[in-house]
PDB file of N, CA and C in Angstrom:
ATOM      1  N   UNK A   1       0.844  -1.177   0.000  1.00  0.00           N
ATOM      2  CA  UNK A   1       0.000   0.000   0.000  1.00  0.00           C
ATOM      3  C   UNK A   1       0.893   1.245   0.000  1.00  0.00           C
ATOM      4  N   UNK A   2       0.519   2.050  -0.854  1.00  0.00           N
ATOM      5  CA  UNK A   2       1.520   3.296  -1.240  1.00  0.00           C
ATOM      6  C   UNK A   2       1.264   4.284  -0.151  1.00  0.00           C
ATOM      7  N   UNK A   3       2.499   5.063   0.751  1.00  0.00           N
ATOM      8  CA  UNK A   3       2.280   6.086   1.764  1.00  0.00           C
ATOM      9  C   UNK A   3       3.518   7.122   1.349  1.00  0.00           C
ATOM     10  N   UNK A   4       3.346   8.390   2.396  1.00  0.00           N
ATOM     11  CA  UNK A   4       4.280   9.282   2.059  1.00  0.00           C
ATOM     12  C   UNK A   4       4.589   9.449   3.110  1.00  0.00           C
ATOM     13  N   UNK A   5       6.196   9.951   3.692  1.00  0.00           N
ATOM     14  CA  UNK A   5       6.794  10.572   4.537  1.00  0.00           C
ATOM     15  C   UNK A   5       7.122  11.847   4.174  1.00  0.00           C
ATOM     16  N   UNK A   6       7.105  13.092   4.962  1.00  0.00           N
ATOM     17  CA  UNK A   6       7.693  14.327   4.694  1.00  0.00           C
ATOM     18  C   UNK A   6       9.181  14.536   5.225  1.00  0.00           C
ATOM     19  N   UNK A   7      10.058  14.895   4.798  1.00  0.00           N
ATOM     20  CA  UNK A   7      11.445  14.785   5.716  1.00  0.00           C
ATOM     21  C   UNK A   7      11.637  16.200   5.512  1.00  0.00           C
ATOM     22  N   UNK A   8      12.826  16.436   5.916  1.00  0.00           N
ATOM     23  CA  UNK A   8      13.553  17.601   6.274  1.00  0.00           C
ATOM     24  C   UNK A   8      15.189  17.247   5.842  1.00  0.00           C
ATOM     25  N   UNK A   9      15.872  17.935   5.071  1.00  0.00           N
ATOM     26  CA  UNK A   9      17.457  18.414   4.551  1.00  0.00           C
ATOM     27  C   UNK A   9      17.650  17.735   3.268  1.00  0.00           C
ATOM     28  N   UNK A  10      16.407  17.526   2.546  1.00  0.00           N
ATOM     29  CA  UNK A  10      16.617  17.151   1.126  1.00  0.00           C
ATOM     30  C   UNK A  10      16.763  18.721   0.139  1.00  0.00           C
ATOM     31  N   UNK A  11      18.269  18.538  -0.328  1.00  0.00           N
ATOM     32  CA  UNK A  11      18.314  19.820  -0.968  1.00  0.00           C
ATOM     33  C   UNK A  11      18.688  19.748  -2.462  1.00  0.00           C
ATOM     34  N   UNK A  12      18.448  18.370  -3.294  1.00  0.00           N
ATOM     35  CA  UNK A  12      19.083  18.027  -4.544  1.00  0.00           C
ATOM     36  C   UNK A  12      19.060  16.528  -4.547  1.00  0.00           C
ATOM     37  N   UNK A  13      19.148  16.609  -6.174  1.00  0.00           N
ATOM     38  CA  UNK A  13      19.606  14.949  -6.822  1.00  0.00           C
ATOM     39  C   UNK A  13      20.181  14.431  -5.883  1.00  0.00           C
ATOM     40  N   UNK A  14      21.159  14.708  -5.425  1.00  0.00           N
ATOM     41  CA  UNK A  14      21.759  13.885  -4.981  1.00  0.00           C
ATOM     42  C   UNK A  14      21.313  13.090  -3.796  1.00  0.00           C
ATOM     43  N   UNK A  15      20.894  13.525  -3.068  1.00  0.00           N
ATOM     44  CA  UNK A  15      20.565  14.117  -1.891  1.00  0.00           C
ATOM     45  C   UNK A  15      19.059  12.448  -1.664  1.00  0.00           C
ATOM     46  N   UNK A  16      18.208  12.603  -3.048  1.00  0.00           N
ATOM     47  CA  UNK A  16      17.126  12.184  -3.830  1.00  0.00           C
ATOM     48  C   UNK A  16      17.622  10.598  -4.591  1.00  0.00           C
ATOM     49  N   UNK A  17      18.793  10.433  -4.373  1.00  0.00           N
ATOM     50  CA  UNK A  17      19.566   9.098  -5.156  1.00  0.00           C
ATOM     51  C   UNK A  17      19.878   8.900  -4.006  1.00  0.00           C
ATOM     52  N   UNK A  18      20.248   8.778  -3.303  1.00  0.00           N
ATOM     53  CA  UNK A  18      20.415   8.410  -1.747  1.00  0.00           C
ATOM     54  C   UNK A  18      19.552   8.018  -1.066  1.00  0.00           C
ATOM     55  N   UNK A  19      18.575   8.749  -0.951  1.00  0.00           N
ATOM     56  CA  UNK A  19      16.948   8.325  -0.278  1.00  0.00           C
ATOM     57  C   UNK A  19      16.722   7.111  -0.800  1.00  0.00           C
ATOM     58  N   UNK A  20      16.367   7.426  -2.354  1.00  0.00           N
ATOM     59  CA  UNK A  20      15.681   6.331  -3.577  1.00  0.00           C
ATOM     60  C   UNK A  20      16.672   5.306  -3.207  1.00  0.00           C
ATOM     61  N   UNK A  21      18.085   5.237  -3.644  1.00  0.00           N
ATOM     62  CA  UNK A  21      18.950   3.908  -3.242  1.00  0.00           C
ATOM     63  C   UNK A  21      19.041   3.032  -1.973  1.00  0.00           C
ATOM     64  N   UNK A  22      18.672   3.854  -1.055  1.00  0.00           N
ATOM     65  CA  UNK A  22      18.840   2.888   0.604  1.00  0.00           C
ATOM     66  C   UNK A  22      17.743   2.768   0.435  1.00  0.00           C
ATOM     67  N   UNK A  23      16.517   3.418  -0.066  1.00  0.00           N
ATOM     68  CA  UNK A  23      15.268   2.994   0.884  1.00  0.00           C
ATOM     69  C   UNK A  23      14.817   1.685  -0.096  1.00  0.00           C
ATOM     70  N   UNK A  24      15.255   1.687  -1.644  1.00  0.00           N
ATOM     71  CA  UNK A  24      14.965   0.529  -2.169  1.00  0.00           C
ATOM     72  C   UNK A  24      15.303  -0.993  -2.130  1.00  0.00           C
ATOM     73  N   UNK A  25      16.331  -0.707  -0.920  1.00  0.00           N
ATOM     74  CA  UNK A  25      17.338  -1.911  -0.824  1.00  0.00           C
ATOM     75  C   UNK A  25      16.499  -2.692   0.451  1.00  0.00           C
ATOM     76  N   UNK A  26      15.427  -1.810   1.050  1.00  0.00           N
ATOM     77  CA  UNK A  26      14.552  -2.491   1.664  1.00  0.00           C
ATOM     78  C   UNK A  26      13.586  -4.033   1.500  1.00  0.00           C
ATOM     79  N   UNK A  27      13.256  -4.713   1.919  1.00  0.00           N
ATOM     80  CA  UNK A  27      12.374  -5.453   1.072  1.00  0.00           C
ATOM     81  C   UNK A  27      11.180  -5.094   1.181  1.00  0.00           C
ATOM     82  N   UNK A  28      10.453  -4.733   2.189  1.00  0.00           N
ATOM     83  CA  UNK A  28       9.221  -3.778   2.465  1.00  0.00           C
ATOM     84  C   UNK A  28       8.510  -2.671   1.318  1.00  0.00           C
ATOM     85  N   UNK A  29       9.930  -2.703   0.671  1.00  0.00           N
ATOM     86  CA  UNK A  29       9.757  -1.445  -0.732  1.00  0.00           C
ATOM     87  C   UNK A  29      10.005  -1.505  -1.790  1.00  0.00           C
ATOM     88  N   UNK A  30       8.842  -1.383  -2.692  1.00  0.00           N
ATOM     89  CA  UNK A  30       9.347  -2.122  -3.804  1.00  0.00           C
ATOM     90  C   UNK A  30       9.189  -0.902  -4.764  1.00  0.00           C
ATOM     91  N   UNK A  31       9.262   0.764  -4.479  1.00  0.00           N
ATOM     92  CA  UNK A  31       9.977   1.879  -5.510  1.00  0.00           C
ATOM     93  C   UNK A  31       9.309   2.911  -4.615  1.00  0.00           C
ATOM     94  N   UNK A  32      10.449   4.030  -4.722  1.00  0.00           N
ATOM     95  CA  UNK A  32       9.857   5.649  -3.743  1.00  0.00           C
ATOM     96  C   UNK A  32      10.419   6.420  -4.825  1.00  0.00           C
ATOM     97  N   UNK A  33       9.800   7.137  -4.613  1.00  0.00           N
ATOM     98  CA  UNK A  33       9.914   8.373  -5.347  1.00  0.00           C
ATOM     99  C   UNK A  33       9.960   9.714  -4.687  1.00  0.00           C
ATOM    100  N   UNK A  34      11.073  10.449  -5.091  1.00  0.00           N
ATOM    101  CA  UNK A  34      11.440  11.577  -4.237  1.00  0.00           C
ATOM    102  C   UNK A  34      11.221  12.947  -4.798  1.00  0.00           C
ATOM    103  N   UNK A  35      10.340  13.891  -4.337  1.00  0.00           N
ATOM    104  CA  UNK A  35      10.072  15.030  -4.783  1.00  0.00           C
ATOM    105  C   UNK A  35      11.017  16.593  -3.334  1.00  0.00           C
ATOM    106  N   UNK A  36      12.109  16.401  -4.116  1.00  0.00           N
ATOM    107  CA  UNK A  36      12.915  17.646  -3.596  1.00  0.00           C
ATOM    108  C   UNK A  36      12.358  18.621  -3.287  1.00  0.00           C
ATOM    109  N   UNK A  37      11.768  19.509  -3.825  1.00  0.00           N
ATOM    110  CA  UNK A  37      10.980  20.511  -3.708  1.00  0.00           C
ATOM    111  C   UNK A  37      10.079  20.925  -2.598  1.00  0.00           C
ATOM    112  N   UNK A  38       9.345  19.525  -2.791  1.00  0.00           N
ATOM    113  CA  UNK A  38       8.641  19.682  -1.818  1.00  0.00           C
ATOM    114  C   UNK A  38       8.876  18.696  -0.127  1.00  0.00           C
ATOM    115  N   UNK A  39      10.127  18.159  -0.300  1.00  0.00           N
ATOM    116  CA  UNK A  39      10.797  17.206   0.898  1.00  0.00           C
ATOM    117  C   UNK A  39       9.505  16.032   1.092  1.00  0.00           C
ATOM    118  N   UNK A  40       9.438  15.312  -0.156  1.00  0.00           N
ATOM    119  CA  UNK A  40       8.209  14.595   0.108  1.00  0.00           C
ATOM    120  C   UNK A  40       8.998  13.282  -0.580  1.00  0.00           C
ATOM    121  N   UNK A  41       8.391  12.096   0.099  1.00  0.00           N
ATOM    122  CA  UNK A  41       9.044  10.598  -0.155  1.00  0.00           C
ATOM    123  C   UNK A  41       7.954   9.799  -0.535  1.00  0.00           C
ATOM    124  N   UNK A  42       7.392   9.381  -1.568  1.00  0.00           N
ATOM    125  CA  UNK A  42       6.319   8.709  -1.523  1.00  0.00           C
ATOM    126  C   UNK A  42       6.600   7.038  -2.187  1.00  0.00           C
ATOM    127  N   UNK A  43       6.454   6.867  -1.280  1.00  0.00           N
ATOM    128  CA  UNK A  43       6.574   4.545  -1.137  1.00  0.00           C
ATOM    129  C   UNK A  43       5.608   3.819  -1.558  1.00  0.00           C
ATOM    130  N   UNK A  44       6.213   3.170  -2.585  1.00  0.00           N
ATOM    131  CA  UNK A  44       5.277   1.952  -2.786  1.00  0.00           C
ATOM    132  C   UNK A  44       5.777   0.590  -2.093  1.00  0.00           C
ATOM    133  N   UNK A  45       5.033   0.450  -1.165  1.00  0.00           N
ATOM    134  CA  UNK A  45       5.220  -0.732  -0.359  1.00  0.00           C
ATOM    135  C   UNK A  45       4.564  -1.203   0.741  1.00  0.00           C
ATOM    136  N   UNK A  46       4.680  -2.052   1.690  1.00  0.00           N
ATOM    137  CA  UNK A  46       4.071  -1.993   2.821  1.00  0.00           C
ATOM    138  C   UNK A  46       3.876  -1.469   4.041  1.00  0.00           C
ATOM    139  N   UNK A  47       3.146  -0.471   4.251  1.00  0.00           N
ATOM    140  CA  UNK A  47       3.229   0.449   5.075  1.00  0.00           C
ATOM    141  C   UNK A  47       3.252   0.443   6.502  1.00  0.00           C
ATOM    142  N   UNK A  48       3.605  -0.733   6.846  1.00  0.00           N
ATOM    143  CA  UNK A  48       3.360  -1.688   8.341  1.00  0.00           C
ATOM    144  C   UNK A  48       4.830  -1.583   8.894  1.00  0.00           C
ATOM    145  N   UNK A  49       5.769  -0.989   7.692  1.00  0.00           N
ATOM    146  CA  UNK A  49       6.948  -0.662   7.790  1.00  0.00           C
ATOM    147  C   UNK A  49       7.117   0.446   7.927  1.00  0.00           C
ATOM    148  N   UNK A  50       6.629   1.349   8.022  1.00  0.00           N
ATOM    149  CA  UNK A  50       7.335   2.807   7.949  1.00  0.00           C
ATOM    150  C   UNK A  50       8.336   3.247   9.037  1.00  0.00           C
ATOM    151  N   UNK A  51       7.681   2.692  10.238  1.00  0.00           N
ATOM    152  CA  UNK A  51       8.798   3.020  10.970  1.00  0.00           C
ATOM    153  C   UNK A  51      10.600   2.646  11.024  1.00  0.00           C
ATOM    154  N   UNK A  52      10.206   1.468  10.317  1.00  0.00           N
ATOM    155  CA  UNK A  52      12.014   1.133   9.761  1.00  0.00           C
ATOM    156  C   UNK A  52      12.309   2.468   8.396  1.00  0.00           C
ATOM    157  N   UNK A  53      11.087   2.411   7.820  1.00  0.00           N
ATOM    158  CA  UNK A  53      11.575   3.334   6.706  1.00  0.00           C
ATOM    159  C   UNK A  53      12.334   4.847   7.509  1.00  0.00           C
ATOM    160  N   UNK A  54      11.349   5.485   8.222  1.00  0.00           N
ATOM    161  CA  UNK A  54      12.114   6.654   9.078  1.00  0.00           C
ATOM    162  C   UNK A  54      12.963   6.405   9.595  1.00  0.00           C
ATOM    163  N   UNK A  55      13.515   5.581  10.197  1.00  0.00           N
ATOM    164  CA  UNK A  55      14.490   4.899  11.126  1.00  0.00           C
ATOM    165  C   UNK A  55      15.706   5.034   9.836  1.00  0.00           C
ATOM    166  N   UNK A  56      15.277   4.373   8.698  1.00  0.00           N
ATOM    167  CA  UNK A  56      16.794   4.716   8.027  1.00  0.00           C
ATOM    168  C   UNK A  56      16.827   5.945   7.431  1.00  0.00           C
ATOM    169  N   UNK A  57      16.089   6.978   7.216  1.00  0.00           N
ATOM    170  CA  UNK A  57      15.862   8.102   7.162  1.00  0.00           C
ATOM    171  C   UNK A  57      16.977   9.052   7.711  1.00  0.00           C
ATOM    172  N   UNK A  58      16.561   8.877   8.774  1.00  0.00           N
ATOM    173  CA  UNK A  58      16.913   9.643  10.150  1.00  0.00           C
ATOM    174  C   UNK A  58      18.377   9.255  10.172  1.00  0.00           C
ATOM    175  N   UNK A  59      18.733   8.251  10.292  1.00  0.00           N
ATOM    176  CA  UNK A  59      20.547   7.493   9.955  1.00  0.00           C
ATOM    177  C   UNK A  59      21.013   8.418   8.585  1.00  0.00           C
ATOM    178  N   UNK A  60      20.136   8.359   7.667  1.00  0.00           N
ATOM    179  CA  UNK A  60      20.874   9.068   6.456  1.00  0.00           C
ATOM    180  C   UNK A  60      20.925  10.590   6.672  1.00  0.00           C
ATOM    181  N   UNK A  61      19.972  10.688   7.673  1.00  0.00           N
ATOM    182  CA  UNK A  61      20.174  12.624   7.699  1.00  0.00           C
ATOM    183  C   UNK A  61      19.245  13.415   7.581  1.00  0.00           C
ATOM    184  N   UNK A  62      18.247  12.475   6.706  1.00  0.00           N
ATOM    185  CA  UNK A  62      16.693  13.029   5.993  1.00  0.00           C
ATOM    186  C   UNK A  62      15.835  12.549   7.299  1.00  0.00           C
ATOM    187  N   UNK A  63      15.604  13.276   8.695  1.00  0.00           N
ATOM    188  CA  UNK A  63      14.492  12.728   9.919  1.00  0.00           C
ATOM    189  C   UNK A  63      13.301  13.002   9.032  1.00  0.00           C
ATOM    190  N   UNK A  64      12.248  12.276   9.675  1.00  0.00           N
ATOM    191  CA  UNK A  64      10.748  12.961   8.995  1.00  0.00           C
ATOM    192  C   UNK A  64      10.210  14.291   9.755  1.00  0.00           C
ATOM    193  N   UNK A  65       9.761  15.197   9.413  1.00  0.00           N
ATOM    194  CA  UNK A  65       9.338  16.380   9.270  1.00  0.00           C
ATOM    195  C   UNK A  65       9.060  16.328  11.078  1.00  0.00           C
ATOM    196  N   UNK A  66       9.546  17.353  11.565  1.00  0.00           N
ATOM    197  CA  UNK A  66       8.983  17.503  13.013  1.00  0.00           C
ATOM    198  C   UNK A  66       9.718  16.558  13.666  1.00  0.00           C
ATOM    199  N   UNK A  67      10.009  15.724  14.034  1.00  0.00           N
ATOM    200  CA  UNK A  67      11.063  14.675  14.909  1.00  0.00           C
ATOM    201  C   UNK A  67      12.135  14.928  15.614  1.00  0.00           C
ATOM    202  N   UNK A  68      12.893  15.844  14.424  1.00  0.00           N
ATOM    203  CA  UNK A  68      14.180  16.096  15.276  1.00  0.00           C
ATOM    204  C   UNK A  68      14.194  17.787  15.433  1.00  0.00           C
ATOM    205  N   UNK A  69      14.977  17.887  16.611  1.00  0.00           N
ATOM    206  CA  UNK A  69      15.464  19.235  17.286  1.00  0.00           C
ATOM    207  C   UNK A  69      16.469  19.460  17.936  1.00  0.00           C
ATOM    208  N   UNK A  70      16.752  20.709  18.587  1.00  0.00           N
ATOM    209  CA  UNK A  70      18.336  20.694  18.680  1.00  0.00           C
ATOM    210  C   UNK A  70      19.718  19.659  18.040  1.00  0.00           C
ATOM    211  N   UNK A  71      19.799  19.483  19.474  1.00  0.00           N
ATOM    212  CA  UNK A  71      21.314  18.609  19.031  1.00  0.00           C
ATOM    213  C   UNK A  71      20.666  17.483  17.639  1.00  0.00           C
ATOM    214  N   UNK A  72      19.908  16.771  18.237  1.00  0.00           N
ATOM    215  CA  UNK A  72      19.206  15.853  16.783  1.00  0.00           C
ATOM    216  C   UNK A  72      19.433  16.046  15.706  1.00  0.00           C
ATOM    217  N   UNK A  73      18.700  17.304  15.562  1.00  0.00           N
ATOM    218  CA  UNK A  73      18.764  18.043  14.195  1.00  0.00           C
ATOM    219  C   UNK A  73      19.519  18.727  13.903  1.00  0.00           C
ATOM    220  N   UNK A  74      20.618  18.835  14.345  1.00  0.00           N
ATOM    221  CA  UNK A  74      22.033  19.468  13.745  1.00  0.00           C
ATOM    222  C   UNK A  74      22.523  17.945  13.312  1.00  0.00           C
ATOM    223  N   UNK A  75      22.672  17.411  14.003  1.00  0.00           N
ATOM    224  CA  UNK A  75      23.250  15.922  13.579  1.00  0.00           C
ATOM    225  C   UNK A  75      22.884  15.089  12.570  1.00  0.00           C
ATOM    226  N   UNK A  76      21.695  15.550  11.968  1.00  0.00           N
ATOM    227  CA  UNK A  76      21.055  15.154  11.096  1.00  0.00           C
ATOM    228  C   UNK A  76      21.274  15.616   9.924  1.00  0.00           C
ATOM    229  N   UNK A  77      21.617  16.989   9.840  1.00  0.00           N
ATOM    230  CA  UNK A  77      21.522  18.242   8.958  1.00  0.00           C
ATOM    231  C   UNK A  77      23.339  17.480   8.570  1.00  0.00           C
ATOM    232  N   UNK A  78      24.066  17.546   9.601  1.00  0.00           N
ATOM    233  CA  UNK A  78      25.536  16.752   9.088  1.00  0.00           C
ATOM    234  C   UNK A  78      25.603  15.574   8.420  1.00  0.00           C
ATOM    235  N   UNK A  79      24.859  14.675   9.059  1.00  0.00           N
ATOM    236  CA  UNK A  79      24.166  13.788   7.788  1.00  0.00           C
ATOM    237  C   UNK A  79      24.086  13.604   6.911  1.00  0.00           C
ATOM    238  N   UNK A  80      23.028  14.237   6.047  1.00  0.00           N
ATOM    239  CA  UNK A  80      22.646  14.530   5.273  1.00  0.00           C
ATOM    240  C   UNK A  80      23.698  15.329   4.317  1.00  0.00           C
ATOM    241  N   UNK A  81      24.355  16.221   4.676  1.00  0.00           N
ATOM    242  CA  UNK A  81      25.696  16.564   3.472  1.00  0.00           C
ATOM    243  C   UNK A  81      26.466  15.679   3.207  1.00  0.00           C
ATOM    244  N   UNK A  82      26.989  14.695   3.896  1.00  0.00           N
ATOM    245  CA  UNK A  82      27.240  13.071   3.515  1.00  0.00           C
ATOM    246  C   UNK A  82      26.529  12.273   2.779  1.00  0.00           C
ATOM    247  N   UNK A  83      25.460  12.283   2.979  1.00  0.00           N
ATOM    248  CA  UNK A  83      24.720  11.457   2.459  1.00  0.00           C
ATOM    249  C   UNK A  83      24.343  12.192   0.950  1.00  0.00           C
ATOM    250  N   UNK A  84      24.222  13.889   0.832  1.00  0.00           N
ATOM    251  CA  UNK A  84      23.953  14.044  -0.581  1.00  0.00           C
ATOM    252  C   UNK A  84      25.468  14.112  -1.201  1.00  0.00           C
ATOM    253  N   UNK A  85      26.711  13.771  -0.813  1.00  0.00           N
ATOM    254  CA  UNK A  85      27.951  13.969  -1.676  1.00  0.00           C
ATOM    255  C   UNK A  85      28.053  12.654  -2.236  1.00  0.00           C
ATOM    256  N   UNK A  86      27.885  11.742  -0.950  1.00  0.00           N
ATOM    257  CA  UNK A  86      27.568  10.004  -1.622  1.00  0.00           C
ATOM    258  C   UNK A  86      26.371   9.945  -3.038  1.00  0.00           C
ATOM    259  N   UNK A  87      24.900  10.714  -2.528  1.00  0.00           N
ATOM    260  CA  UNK A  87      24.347  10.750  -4.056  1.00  0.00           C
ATOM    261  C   UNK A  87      24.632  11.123  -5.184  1.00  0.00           C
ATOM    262  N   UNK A  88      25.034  12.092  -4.778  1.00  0.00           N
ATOM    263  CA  UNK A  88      26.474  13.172  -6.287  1.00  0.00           C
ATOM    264  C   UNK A  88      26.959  11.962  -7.018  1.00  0.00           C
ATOM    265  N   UNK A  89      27.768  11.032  -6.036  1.00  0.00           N
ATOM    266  CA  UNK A  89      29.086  10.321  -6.518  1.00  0.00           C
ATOM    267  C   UNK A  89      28.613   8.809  -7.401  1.00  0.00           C
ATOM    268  N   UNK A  90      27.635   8.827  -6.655  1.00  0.00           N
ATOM    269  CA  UNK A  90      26.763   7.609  -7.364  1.00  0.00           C
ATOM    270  C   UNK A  90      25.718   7.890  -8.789  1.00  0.00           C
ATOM    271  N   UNK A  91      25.370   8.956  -8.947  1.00  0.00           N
ATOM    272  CA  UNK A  91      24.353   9.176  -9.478  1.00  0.00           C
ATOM    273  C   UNK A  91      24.769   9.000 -11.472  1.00  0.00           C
TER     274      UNK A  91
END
């Protein structure tokens, strides 16, 4: 069943090949699609999972919308520039 997560520090392709690549390596997921613009993740898969889906989210840098703060969300935000130089490099 298809759902969406909203995240926070998606700022590019790259950023968007990173999401799309870990989150597909799931088995729970079988294709997401990432709209930058609007920091929106939308999954086709089983949605009984999402919380692993945020869970690797949040590891890559991208928390879902509202979750993280302070220290969290700086740590996240560092993240995430890792995680979009890895999408750069792959893409």
């Amino acid at each position: 069943m298809p759902y969406e997560i909203a995240v926070e520090n998606i700022k590019c392709g790259g950023c968007a090949n990173t999401i799309r690549t870990q989150l597909e390596k799931m088995e729970s997921i079988n294709k997401c699609k990432v709209d930058v613009e609007n920091g929106l993740i939308n999954i086709d898969g089983d949605d009984a999972y999402r919380t692993e889906a945020t869970t690797l989210l949040l590891k890559l840098g991208y928390p879902e919308t509202g979750t993280a703060e302070g220290i969290k969300a700086a740590a996240a935000k560092a993240k995430s520039f890792v995680s979009c130089a890895v999408g750069k490099m792959t893409s």
